[in-house]
C-alpha atoms as a PDB file:
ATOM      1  CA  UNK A   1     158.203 204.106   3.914  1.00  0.00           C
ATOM      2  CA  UNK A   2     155.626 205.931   1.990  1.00  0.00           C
ATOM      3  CA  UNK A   3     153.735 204.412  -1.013  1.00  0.00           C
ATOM      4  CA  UNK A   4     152.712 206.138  -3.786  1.00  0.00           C
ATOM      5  CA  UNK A   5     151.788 205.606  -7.331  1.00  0.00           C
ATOM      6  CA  UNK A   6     152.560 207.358 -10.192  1.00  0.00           C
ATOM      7  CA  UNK A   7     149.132 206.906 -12.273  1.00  0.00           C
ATOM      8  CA  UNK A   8     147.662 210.033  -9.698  1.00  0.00           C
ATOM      9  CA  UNK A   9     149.567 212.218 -11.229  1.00  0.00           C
ATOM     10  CA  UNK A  10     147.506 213.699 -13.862  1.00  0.00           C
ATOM     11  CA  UNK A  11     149.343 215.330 -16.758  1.00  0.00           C
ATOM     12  CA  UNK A  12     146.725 216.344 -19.626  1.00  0.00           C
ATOM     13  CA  UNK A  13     144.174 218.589 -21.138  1.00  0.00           C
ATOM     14  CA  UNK A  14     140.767 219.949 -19.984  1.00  0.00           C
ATOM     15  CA  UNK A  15     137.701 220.769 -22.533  1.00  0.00           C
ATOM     16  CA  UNK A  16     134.983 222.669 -21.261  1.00  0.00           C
ATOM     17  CA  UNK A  17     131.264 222.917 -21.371  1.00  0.00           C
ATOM     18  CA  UNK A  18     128.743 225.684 -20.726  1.00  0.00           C
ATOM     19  CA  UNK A  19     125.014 225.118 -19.637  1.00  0.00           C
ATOM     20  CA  UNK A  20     125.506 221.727 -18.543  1.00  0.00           C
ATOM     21  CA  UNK A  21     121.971 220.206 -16.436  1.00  0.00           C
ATOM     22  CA  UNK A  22     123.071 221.195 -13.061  1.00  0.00           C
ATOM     23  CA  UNK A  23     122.757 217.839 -11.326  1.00  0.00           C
ATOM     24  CA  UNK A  24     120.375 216.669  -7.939  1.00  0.00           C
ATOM     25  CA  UNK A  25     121.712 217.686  -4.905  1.00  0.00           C
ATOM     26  CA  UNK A  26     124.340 215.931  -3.379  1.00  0.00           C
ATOM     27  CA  UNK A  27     125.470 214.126  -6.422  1.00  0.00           C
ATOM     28  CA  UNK A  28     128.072 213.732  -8.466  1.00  0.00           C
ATOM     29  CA  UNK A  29     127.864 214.859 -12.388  1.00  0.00           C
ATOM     30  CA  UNK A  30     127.372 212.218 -14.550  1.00  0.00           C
ATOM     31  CA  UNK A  31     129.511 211.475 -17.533  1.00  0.00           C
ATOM     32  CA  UNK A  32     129.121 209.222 -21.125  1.00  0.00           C
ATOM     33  CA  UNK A  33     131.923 208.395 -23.275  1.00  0.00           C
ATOM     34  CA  UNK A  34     133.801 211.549 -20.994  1.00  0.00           C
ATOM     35  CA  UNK A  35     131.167 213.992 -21.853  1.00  0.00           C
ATOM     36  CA  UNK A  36     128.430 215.727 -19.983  1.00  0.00           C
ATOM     37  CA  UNK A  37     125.165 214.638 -21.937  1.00  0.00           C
ATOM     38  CA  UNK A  38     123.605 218.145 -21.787  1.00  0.00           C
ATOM     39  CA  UNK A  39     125.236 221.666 -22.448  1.00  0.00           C
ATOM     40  CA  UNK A  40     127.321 223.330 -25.537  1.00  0.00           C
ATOM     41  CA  UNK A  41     130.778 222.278 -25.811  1.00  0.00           C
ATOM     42  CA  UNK A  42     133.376 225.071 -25.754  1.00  0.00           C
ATOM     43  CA  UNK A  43     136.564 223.252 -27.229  1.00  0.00           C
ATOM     44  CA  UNK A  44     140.116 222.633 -25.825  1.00  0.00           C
ATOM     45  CA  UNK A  45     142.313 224.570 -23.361  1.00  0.00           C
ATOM     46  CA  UNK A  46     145.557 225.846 -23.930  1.00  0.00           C
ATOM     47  CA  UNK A  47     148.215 225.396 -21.052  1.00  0.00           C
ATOM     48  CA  UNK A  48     147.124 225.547 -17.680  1.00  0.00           C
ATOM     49  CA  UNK A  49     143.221 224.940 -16.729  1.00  0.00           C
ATOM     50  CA  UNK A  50     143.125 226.679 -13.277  1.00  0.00           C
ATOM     51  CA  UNK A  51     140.261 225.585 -10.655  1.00  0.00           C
ATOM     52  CA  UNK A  52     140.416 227.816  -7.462  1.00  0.00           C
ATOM     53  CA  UNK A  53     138.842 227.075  -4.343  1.00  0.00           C
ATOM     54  CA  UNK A  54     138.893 229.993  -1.747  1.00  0.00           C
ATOM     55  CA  UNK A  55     137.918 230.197   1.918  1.00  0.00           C
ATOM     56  CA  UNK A  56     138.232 233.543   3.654  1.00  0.00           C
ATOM     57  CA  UNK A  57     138.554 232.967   7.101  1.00  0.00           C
ATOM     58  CA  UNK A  58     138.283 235.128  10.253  1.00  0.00           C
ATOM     59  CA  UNK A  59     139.962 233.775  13.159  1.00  0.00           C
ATOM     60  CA  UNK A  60     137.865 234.147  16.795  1.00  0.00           C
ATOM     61  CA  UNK A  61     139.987 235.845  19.509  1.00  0.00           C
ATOM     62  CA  UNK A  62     139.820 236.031  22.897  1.00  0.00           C
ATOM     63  CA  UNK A  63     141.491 238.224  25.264  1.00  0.00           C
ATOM     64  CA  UNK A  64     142.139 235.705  27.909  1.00  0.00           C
ATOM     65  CA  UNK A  65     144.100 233.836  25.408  1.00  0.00           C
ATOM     66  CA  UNK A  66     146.979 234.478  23.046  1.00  0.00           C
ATOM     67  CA  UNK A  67     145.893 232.304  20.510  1.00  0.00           C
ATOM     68  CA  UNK A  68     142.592 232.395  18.507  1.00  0.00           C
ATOM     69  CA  UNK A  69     140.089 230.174  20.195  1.00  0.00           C
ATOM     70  CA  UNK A  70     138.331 229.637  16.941  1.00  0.00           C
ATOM     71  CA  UNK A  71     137.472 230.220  13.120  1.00  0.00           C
ATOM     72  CA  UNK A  72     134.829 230.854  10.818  1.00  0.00           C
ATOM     73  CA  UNK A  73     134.785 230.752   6.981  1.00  0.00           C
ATOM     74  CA  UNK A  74     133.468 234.081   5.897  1.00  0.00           C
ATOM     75  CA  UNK A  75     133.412 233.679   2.309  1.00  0.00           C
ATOM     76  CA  UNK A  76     133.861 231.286  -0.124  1.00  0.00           C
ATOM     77  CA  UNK A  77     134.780 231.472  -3.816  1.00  0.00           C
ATOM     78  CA  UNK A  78     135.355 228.918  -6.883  1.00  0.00           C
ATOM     79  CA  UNK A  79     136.247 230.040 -10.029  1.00  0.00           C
ATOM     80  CA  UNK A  80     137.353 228.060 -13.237  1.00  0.00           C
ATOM     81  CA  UNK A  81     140.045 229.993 -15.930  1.00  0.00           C
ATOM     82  CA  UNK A  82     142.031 228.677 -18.807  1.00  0.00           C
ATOM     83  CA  UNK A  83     142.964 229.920 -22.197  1.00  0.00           C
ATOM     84  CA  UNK A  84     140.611 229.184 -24.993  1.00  0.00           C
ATOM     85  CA  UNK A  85     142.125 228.457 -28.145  1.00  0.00           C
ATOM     86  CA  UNK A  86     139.050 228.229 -30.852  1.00  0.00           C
ATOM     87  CA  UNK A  87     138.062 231.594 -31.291  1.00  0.00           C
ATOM     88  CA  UNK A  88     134.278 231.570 -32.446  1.00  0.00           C
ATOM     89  CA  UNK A  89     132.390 234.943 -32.060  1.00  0.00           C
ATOM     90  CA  UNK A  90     129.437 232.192 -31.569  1.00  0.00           C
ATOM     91  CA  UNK A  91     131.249 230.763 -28.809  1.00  0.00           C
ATOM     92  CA  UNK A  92     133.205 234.395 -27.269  1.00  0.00           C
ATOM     93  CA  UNK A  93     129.780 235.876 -26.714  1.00  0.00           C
ATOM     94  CA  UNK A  94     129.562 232.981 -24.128  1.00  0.00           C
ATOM     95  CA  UNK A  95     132.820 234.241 -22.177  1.00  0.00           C
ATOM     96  CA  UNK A  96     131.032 237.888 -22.008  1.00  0.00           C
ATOM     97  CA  UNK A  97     128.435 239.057 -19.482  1.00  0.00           C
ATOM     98  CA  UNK A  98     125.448 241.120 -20.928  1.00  0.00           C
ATOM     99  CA  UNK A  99     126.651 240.590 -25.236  1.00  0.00           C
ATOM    100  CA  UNK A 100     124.821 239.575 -28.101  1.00  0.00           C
ATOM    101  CA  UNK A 101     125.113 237.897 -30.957  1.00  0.00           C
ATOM    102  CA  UNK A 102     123.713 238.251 -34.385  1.00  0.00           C
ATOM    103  CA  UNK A 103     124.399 236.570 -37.687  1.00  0.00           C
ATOM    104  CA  UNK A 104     124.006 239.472 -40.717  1.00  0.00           C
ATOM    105  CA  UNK A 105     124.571 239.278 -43.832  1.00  0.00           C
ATOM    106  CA  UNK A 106     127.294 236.018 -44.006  1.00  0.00           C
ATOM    107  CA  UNK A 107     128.937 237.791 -40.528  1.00  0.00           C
ATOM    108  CA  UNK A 108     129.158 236.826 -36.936  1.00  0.00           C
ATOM    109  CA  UNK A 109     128.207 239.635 -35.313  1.00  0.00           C
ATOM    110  CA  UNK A 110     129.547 240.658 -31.388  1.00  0.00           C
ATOM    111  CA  UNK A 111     127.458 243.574 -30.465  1.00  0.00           C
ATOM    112  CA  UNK A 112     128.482 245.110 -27.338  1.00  0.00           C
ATOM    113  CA  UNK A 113     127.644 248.072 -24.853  1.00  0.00           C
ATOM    114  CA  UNK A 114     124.495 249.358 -22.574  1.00  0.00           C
ATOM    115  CA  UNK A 115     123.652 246.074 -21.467  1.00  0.00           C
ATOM    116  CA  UNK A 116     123.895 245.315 -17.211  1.00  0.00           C
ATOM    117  CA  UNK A 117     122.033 242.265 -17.373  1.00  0.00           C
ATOM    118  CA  UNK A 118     124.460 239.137 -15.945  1.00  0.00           C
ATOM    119  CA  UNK A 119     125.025 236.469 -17.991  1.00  0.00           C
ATOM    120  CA  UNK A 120     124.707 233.058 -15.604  1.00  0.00           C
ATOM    121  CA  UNK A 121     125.233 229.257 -16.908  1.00  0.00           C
ATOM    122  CA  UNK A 122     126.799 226.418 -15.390  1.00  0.00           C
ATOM    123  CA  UNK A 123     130.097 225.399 -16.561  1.00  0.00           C
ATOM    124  CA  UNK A 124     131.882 222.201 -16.492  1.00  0.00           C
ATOM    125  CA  UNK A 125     135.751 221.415 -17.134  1.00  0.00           C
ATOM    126  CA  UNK A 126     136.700 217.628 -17.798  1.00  0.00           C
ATOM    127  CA  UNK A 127     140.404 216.122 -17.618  1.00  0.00           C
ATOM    128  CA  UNK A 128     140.679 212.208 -18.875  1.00  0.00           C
ATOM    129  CA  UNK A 129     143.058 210.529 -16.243  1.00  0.00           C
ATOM    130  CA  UNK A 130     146.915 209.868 -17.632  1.00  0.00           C
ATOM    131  CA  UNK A 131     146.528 206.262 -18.770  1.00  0.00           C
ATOM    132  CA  UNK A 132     143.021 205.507 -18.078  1.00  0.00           C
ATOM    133  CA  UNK A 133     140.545 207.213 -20.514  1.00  0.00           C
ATOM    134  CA  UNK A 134     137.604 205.853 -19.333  1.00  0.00           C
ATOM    135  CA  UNK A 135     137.961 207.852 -16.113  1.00  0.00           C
ATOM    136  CA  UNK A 136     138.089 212.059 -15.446  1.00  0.00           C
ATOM    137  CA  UNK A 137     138.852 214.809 -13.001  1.00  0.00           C
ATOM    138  CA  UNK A 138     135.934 217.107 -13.310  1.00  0.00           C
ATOM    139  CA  UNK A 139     135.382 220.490 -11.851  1.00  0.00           C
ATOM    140  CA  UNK A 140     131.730 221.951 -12.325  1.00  0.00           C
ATOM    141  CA  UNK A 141     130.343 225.184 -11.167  1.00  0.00           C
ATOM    142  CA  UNK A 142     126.591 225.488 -10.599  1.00  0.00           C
ATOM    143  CA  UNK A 143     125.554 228.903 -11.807  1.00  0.00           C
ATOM    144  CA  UNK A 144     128.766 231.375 -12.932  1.00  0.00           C
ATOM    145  CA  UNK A 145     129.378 234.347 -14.550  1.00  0.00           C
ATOM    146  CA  UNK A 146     131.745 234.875 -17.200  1.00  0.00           C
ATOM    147  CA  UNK A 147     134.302 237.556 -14.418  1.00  0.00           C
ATOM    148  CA  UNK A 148     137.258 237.745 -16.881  1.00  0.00           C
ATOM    149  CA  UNK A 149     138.306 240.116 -19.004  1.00  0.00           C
ATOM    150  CA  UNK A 150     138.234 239.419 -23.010  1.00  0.00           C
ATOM    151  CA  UNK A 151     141.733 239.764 -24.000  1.00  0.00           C
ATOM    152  CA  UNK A 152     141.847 238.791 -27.917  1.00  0.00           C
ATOM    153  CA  UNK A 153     145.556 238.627 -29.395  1.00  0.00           C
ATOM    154  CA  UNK A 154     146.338 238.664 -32.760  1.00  0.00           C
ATOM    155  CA  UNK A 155     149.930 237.967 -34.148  1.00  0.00           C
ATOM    156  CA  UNK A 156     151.883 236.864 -37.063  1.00  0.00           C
ATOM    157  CA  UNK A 157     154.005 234.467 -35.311  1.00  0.00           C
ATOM    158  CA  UNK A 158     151.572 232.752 -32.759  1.00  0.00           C
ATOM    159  CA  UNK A 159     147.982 230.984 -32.087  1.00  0.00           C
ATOM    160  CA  UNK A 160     145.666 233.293 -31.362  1.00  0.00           C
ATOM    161  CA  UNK A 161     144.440 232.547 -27.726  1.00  0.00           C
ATOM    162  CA  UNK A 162     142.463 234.401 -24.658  1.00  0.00           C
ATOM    163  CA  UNK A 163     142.091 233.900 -21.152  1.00  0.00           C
ATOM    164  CA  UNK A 164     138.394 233.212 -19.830  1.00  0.00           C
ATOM    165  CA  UNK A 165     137.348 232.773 -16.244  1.00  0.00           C
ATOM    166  CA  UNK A 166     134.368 232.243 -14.471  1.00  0.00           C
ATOM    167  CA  UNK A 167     132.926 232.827 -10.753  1.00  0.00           C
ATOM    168  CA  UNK A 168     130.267 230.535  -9.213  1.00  0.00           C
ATOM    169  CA  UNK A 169     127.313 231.732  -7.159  1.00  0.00           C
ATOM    170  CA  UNK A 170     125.744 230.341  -4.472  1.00  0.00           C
ATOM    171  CA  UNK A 171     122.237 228.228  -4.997  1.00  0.00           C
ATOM    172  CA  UNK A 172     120.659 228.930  -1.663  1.00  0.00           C
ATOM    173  CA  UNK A 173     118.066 226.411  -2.673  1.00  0.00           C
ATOM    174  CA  UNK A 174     120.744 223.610  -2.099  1.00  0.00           C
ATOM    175  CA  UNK A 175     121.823 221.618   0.236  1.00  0.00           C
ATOM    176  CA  UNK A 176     124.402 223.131   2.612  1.00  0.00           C
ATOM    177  CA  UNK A 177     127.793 222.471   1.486  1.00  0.00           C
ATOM    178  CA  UNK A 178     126.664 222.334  -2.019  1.00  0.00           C
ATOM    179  CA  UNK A 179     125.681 224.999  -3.027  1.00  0.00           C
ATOM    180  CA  UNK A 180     128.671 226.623  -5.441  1.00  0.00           C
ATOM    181  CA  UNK A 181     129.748 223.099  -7.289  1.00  0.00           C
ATOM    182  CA  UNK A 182     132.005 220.189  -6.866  1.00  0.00           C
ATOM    183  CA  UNK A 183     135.987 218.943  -7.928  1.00  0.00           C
ATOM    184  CA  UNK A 184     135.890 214.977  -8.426  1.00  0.00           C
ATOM    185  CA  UNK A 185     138.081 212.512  -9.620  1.00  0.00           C
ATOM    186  CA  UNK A 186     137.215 209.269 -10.306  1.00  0.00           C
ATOM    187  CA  UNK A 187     138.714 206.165  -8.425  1.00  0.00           C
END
């Protein structure tokens, strides 16, 4: 008979942070009072925070066999989306690539348009475990780019909310298998 226990599985909210201190190699993101002690914090999620790890793999045939003989991961992808529910224009220039921001005249100001340059930060969500608040699932991505579209709703009878996502890139300068980011949960 299989043994399992109920306290692993997680049922909560995520917030998220943006320009977090990428940590050394190797090592896990540290954490105080649940927080990351560098970057901006973005606010809470709304429904589902999504972390997606993808390997694209090509499988190695040979023709002396029927079945591949090998594989070999071609690509790999994370990304981080949720819905973001405090609508800043401080805080959605950070979910656009290329955007600025200025403050005129008592208004927050998105100016958009004619700009190719990528915007890159790191990004960090944060789950407290059901039942144990002194311990997290955290997902961070090294250096992302904001890869969503900006979908801004605005209605009578609900919260306004929009979907943001980011992509990681590679940091060649890393070590080998860490290189995009890291999932961890503590024990």
């Amino acid at each position: 008979m299989s043994l399992w226990t109920a306290g692993s599985v997680h049922v909560g909210a995520a917030q998220f942070w943006l320009g977090v201190t990428v940590p050394a190699d190797v090592t896990a993101l540290a954490l105080t009072s649940n927080e990351p002690a560098t970057g901006t914090h973005m606010g809470i999620t709304e429904g589902d925070a999504v972390v997606t790890i993808n390997q694209s793999k090509l499988e190695i045939a040979s023709e002396n066999h029927l079945a591949p003989v090998d594989v070999v991961v071609t690509e790999e992808r994370m990304t981080i989306a949720f819905k973001a529910k405090e609508a800043l224009i401080t805080q959605i220039v950070k979910y656009l690539t290329g955007q600025n921001y200025v403050s005129q005249s008592s208004k927050d100001v998105l100016r958009i348009g004619g700009n190719s340059t990528a915007t890159k930060t790191s990004c960090v969500l944060v789950a407290p475990q059901r039942g144990q608040t002194n311990k997290n699932i955290v997902a961070m991505i090294y250096s992302a780019y904001p890869s969503g579209d900006l979908n801004w709703m605005f209605a009578r009878g609900s919260q306004q909310i929009f979907d943001v996502q980011f992509t990681g890139l590679a940091i060649t300068t890393r070590t080998v298998g860490d290189q995009v980011g890291q999932l961890w949960r503590d024990q």
